[in-house]
Protein backbone atom coordinates (compact mmCIF):
# COMPACT_ATOMS: atom_id res chain seq x y z
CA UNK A 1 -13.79 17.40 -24.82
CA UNK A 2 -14.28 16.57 -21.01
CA UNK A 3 -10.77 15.76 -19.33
CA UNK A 4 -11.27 16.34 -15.96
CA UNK A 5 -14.30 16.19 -13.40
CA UNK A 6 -14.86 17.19 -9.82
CA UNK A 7 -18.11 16.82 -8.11
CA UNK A 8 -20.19 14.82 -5.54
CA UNK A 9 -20.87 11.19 -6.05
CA UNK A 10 -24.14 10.08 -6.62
CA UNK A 11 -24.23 6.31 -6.93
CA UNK A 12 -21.76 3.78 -8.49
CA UNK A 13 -22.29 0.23 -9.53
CA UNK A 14 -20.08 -2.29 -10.72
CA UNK A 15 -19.24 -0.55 -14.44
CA UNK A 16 -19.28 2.88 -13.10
CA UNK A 17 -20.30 6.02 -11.33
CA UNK A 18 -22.85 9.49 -11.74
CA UNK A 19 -21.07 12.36 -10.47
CA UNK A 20 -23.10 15.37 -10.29
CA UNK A 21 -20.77 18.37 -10.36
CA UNK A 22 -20.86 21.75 -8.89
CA UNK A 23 -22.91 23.29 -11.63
CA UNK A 24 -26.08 20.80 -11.48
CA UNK A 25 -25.01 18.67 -14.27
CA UNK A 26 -24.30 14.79 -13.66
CA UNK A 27 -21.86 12.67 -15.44
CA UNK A 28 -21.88 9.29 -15.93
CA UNK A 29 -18.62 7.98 -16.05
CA UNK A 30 -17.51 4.53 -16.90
CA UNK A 31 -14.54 3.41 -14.42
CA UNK A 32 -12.32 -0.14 -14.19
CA UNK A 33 -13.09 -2.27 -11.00
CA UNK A 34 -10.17 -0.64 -10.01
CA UNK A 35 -10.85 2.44 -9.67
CA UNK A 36 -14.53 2.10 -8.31
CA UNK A 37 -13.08 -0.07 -5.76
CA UNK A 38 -11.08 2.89 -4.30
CA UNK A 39 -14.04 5.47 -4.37
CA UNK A 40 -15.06 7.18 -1.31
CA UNK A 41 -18.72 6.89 0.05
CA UNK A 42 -22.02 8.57 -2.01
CA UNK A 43 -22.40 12.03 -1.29
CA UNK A 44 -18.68 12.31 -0.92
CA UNK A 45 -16.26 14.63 -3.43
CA UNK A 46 -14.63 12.71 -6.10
CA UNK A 47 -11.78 13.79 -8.80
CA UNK A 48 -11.25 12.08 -12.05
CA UNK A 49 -8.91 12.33 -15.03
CA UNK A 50 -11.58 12.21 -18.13
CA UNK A 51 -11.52 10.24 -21.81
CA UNK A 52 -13.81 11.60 -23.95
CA UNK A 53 -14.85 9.04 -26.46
CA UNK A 54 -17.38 10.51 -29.41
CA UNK A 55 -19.21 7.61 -31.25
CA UNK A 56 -22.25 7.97 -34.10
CA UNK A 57 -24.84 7.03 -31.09
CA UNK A 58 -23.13 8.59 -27.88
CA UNK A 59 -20.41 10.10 -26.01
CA UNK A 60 -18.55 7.90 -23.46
CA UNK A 61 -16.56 9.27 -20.54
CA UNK A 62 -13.91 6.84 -19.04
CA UNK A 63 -12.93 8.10 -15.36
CA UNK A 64 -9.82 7.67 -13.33
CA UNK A 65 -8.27 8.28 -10.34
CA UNK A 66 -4.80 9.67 -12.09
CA UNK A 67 -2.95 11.35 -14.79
CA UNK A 68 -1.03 7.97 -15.31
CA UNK A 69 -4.17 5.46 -15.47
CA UNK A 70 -5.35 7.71 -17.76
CA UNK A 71 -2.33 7.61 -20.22
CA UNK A 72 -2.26 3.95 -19.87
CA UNK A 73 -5.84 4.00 -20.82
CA UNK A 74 -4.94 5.47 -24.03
CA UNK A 75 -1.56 3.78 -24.76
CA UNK A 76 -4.02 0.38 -25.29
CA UNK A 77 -6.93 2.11 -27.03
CA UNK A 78 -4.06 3.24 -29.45
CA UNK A 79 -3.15 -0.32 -30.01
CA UNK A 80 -5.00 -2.14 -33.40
CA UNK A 81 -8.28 -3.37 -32.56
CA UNK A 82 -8.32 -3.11 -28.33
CA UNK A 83 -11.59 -1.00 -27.82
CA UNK A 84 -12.63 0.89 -24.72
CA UNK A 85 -14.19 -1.84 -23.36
CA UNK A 86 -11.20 -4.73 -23.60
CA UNK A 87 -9.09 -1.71 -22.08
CA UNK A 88 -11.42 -1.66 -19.56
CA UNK A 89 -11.37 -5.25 -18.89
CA UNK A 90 -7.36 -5.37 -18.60
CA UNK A 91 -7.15 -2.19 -16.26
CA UNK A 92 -9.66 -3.84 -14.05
CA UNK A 93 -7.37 -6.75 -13.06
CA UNK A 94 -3.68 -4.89 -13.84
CA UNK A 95 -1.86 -1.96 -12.86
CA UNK A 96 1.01 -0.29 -15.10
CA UNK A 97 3.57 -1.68 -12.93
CA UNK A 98 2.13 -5.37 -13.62
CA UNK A 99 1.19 -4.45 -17.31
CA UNK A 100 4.63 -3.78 -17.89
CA UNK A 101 5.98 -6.63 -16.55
CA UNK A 102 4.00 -8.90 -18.40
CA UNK A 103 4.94 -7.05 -21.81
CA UNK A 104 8.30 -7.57 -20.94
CA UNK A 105 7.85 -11.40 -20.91
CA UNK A 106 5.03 -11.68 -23.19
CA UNK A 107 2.90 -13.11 -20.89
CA UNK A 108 0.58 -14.75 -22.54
CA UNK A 109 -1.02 -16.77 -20.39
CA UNK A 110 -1.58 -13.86 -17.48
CA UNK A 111 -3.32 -11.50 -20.31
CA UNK A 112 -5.60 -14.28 -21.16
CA UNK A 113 -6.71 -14.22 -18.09
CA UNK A 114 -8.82 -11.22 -18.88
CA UNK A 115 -12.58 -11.96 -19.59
CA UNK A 116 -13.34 -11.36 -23.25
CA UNK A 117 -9.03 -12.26 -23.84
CA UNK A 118 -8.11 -15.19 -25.90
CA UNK A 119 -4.82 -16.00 -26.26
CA UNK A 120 -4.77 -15.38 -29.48
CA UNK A 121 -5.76 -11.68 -29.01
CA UNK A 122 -3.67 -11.71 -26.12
CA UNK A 123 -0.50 -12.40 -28.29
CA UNK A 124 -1.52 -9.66 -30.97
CA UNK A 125 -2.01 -7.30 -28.29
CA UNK A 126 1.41 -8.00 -26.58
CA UNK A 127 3.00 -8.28 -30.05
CA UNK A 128 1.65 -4.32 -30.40
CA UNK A 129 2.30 -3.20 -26.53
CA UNK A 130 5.74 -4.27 -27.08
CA UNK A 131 6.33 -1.34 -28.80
CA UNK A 132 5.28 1.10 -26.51
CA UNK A 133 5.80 -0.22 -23.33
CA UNK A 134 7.99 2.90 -22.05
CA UNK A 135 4.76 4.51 -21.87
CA UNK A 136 3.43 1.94 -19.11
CA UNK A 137 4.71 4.26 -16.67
CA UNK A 138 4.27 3.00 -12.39
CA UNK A 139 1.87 4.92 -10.89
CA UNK A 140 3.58 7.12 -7.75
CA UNK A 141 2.76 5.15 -4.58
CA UNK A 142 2.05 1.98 -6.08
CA UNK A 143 3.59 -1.17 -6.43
CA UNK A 144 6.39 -2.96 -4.50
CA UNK A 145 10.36 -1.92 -5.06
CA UNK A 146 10.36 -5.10 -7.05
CA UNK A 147 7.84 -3.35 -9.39
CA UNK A 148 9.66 -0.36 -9.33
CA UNK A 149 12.72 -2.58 -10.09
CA UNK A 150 11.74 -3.89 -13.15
CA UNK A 151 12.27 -1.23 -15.97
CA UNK A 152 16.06 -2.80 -15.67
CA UNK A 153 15.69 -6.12 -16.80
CA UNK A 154 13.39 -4.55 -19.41
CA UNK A 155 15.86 -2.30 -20.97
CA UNK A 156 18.34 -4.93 -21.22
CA UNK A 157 16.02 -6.76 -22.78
CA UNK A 158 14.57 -4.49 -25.67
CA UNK A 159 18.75 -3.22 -26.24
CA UNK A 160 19.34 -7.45 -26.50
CA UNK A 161 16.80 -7.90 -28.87
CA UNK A 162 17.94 -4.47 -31.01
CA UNK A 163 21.40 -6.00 -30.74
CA UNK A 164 20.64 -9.21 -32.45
CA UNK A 165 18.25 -8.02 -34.73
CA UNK A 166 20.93 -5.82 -35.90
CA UNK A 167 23.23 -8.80 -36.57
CA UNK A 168 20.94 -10.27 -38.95
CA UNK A 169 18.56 -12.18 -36.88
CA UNK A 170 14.62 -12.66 -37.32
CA UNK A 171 12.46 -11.67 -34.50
CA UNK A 172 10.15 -14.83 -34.62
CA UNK A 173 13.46 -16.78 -34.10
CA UNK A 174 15.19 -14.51 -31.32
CA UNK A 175 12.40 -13.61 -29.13
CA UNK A 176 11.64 -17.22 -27.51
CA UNK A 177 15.35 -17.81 -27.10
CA UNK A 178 15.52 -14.28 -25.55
CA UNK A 179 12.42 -14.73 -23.42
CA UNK A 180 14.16 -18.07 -21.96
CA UNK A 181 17.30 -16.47 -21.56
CA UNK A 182 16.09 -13.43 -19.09
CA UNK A 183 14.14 -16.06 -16.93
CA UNK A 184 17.26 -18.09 -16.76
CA UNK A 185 19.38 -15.45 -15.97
CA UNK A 186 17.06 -12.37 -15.11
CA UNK A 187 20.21 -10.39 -13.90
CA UNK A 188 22.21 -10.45 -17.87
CA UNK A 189 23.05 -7.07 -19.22
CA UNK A 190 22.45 -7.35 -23.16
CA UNK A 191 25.74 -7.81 -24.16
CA UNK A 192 25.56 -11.18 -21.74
CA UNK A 193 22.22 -11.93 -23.12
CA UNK A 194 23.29 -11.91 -26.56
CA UNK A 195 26.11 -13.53 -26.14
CA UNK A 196 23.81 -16.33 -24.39
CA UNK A 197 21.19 -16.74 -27.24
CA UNK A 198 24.04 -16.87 -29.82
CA UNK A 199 25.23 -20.09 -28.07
CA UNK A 200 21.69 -21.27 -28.14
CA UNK A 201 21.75 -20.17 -31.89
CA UNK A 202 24.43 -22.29 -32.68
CA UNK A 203 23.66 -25.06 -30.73
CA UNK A 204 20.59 -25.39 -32.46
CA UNK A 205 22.02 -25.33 -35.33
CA UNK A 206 24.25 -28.01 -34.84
């Protein structure tokens, strides 16, 4: 399997690039927006982190410009029924900083946003990053200190939700309140955020 590639670049358009490497042989390597956006000009040397993807009719390469895009890359392949080409799509408008961010507050809306999207398979793919969005690491040099800032509020949130889950509560019925709570109060430890749907809870209930 190809997992790395240095070589010259040859041309690019807007759903990827050639790169013709030292030993004569070109490449042609499907990239996000994002990453072509940030190449250098033809003839000029370009590195890439590589997925190899081997289909019954071809093998696809997926290039980026680091380790991390890369492993974000394959954190939403791994997800049920997002292909290369949705994956694509939502690394071509978000970064693993912003990715994160709206995982943490199910964004529903902001995924949708993504051509080919629906919110309906935005929700199922939140509903599945959810899981596994410790992996949605920042890249190093990007984002603002509020980006970096945000992997707080997140863990307060996933140890909230844990908490009341382990008192006997659903997950279809906690998660709204939760939601609400943290952009209420987006500074709550758990303990305070439990503590805050539980009043909600029983309010409701009422």
């Amino acid at each position: 399997m190809i997992g790395y590639l240095l070589g010259e670049l040859l041309s690019a358009d807007e759903k990827g690039l050639v790169l013709l490497t030292p030993g004569g042989v070109g490449y042609e390597v499907a990239a996000p927006t994002s990453v072509l956006a940030k190449l250098p000009g033809r003839g000029q040397e370009v590195r890439l982190f590589v997925h190899t993807q081997v289909g019954e009719k071809a093998i696809d390469l997926f290039g980026f410009l680091t380790a991390d895009d890369l492993d974000l890359f394959r954190t939403l392949i791994s997800l049920d029924k997002l292909g290369p080409k949705k994956a694509m799509a939502i690394l071509s408008m978000f970064d693993a900083a912003h990715l994160r961010e709206i995982a943490f507050r199910e964004d529903v809306n902001t995924l949708s946003t993504v051509p080919g999207i629906g919110p309906k398979s935005a929700k199922q793919i939140l509903w599945n990053l959810k899981d596994k969005v410790d992996k949605l690491k920042p890249v190093t040099g990007r984002g603002s200190a509020a980006d970096q800032g945000r992997q707080g509020p997140q863990g307060e949130y996933l140890d909230a939700l844990a908490g009341l889950k382990g008192l006997g509560y659903g997950e279809d019925e906690i998660r709204p309140m939760l939601i609400e709570t943290f952009d209420e109060e987006p500074d709550l430890d758990a303990a305070g955020a439990i503590r805050a749907v539980l009043k909600k809870i029983n309010a409701a209930r009422s």
